[in-house]
N, C-alpha and C. Protein backbone atom coordinates (compact mmCIF):
# COMPACT_ATOMS: atom_id res chain seq x y z
N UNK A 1 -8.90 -3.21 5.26
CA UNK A 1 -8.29 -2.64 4.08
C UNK A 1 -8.73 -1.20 3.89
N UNK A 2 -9.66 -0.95 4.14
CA UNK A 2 -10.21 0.34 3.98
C UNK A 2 -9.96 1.62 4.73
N UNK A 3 -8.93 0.77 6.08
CA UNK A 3 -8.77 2.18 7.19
C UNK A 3 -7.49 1.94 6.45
N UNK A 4 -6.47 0.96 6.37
CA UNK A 4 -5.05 1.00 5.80
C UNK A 4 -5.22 1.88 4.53
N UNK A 5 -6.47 1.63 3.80
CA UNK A 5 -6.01 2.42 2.53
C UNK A 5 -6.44 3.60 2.56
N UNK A 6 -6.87 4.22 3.29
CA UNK A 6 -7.06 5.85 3.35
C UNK A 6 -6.26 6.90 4.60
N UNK A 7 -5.71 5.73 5.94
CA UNK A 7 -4.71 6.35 6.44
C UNK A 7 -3.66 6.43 5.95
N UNK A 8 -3.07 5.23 5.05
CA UNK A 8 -1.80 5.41 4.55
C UNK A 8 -2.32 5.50 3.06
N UNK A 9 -2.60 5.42 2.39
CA UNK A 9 -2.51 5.15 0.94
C UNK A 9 -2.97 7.28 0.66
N UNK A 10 -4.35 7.17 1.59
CA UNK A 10 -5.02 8.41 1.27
C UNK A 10 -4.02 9.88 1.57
N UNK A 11 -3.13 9.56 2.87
CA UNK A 11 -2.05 10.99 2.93
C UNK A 11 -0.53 10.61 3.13
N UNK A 12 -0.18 9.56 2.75
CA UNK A 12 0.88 9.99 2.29
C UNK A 12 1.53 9.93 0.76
N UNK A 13 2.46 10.34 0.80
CA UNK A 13 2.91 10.48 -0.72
C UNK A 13 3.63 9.40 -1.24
N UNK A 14 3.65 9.35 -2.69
CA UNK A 14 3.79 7.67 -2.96
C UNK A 14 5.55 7.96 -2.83
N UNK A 15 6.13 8.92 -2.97
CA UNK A 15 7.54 8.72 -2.37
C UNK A 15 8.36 8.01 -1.02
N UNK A 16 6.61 7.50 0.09
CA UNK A 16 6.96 7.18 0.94
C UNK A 16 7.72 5.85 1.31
N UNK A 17 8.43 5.48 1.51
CA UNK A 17 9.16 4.25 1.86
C UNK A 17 8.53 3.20 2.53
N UNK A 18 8.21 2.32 2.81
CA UNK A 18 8.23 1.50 3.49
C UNK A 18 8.83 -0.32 4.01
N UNK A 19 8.82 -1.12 4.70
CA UNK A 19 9.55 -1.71 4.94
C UNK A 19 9.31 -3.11 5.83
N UNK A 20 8.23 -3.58 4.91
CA UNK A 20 7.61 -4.63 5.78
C UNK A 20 8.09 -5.88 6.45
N UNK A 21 7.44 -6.57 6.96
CA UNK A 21 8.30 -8.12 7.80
C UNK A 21 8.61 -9.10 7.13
N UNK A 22 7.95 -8.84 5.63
CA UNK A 22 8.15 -9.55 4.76
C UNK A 22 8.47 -9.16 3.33
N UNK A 23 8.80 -9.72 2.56
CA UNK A 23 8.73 -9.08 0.67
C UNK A 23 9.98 -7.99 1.02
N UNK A 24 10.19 -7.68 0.06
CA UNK A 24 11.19 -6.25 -0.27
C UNK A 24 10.55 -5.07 -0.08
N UNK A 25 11.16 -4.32 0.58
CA UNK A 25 10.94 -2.19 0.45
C UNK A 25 10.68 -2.04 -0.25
N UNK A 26 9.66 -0.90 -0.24
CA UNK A 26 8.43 -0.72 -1.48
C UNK A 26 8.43 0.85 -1.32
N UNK A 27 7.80 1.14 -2.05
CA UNK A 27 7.31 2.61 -1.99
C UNK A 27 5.71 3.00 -2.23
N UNK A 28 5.17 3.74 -1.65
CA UNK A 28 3.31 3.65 -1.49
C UNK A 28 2.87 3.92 -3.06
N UNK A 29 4.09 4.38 -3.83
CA UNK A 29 3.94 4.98 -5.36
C UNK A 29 3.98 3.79 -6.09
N UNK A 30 4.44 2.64 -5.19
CA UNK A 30 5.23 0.77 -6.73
C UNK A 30 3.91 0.08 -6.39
N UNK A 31 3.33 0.38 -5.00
CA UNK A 31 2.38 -0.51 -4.31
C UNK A 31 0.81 -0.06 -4.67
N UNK A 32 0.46 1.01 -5.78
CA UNK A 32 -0.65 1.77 -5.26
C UNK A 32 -1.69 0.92 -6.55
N UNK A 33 -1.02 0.51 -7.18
CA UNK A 33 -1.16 0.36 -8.36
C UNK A 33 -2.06 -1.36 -8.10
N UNK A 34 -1.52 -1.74 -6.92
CA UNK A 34 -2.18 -3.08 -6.37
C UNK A 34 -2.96 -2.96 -5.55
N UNK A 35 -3.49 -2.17 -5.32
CA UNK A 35 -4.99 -1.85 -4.22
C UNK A 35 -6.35 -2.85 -4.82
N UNK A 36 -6.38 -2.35 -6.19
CA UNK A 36 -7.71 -3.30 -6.86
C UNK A 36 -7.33 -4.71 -6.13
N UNK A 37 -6.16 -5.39 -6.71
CA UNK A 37 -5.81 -6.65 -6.94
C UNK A 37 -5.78 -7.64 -5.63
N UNK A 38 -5.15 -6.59 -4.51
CA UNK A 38 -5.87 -6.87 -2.76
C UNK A 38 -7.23 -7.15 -2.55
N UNK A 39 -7.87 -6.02 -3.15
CA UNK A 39 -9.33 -5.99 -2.53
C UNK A 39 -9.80 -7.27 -2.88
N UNK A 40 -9.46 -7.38 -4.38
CA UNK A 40 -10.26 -8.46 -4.80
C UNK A 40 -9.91 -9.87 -4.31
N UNK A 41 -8.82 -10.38 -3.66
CA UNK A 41 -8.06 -11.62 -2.70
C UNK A 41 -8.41 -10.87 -1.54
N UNK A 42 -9.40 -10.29 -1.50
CA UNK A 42 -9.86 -10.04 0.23
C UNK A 42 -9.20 -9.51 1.11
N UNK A 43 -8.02 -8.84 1.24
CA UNK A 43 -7.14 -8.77 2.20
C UNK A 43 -7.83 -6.99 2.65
């Protein structure tokens, strides 16, 4: 979690898109807001 959240979370901009294998397209700006809520379910 910690390399994901500072390679992606740390430079890019929350305008960024993304588009996972699962769940709906998100943006790093809808998702950033759930970093605590990860850490704390361990992921």
């Amino acid at each position: 979690m910690d390399d994901g959240e500072s390679r992606i979370f740390g430079e890019l901009p929350d305008e960024t898109w993304f588009y996972p294998g699962h769940g709906d397209d998100s943006t790093l700006g809808e998702q950033r807001a759930h970093l605590a809520e990860w850490r704390e379910r361990g992921w």
